[in-house]
Protein backbone atom coordinates (compact mmCIF):
# COMPACT_ATOMS: atom_id res chain seq x y z
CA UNK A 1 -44.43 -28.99 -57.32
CA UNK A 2 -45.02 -30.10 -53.30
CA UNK A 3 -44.51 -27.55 -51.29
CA UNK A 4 -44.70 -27.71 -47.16
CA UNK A 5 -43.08 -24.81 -44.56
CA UNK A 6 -43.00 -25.33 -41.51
CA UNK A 7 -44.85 -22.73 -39.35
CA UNK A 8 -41.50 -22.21 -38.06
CA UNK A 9 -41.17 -20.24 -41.11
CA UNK A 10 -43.91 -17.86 -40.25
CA UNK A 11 -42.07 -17.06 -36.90
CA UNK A 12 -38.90 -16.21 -38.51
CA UNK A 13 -40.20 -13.84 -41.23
CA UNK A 14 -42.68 -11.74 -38.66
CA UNK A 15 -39.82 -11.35 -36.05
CA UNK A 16 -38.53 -8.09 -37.85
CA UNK A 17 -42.06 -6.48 -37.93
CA UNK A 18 -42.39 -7.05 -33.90
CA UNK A 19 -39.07 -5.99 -33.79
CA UNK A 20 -39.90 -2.29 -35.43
CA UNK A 21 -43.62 -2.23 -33.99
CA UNK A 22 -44.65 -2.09 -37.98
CA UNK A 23 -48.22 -3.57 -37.65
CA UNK A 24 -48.98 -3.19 -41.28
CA UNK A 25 -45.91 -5.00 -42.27
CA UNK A 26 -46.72 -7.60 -39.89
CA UNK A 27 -50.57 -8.01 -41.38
CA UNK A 28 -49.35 -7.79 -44.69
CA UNK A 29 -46.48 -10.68 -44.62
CA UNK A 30 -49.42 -12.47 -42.24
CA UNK A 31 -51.74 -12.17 -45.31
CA UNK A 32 -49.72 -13.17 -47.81
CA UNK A 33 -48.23 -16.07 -46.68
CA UNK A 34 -51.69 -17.20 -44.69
CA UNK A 35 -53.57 -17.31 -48.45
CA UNK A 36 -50.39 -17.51 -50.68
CA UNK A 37 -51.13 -20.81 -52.96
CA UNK A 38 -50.00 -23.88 -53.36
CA UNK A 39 -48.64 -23.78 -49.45
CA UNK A 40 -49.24 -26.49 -47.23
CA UNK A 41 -48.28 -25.05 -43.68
CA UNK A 42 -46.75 -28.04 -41.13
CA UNK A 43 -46.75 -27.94 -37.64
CA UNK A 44 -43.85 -29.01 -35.79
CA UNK A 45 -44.91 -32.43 -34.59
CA UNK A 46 -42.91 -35.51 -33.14
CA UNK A 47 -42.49 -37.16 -36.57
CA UNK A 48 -40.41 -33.52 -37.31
CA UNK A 49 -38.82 -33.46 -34.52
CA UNK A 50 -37.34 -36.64 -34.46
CA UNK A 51 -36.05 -36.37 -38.28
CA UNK A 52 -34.81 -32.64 -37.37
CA UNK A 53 -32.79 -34.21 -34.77
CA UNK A 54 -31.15 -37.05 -36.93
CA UNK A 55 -30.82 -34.31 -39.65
CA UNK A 56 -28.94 -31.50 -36.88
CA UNK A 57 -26.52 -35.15 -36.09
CA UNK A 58 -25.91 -35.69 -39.33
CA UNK A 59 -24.96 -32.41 -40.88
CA UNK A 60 -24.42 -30.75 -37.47
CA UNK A 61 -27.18 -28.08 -38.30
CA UNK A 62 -28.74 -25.89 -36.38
CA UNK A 63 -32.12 -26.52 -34.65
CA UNK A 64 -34.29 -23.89 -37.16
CA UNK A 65 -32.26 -25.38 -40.28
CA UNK A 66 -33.01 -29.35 -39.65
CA UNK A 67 -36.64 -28.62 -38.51
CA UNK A 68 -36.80 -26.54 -42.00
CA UNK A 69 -35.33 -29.37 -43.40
CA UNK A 70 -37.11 -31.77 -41.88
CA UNK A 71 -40.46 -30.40 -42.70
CA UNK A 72 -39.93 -30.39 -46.15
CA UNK A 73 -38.82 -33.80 -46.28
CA UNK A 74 -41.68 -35.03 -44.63
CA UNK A 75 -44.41 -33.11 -46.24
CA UNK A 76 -43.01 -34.55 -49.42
CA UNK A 77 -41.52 -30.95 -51.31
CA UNK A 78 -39.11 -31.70 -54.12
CA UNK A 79 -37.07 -28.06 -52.95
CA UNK A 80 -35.90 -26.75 -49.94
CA UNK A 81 -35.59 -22.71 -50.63
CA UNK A 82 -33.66 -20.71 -48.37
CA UNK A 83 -30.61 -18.29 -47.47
CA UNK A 84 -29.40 -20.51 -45.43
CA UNK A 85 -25.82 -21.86 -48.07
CA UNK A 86 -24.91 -24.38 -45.19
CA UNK A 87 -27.81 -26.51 -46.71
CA UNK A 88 -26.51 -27.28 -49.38
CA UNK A 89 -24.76 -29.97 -48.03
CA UNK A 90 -28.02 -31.55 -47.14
CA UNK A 91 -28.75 -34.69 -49.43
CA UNK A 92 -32.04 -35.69 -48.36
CA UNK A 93 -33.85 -32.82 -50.64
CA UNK A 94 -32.51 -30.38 -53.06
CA UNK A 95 -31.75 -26.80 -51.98
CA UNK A 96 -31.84 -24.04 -54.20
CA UNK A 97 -30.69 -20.41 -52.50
CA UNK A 98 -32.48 -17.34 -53.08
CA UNK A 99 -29.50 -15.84 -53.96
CA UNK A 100 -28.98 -17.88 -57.06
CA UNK A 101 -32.68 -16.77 -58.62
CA UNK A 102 -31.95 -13.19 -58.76
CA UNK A 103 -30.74 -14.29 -62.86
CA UNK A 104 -33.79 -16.80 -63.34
């Protein structure tokens, strides 16, 4: 399985350890997801930006959602995970929620 995040993804998930000034939270989500394998990080880049925006006109989504999106597209992942349901509208890759693997 292909799997690319955007480094957008790293903001998201470390704003709630600035938020509560919990430095060992922060170093330990920093760790894990800096060594985890079998995760290509992807900058935000032109080529992203300019399929986030025809993704956020498409599906009217909003800016962190189509350059998710977009990212994984690009970098070629056969699965967009998220909590974001609104994705699932998305036909360019297939979106499985996080929700929905609590039984798997």
């Amino acid at each position: 399985m292909r799997c690319g995040h955007s480094t957008l993804t790293f903001l998201e998930v470390l704003v709630q350890p600035y938020r509560e000034a919990d430095e060992s939270r922060r170093i330990a989500i920093t760790g894990l997801l800096a060594s985890f394998p079998g995760i290509r990080w992807v900058e935000m880049d032109l080529a992203v930006a300019d399929r986030a925006a025809a993704l956020r006109a498409r599906y009217n989504l909003r800016v962190p959602d189509a350059v998710h999106v977009a990212t994984a597209v690009l970098a070629g992942a056969d699965l967009l995970l998220t909590n974001a349901r609104g994705l699932r509208r998305v036909a360019e890759i297939s979106v499985l929620l996080i929700e929905d693997c609590a039984g798997l």
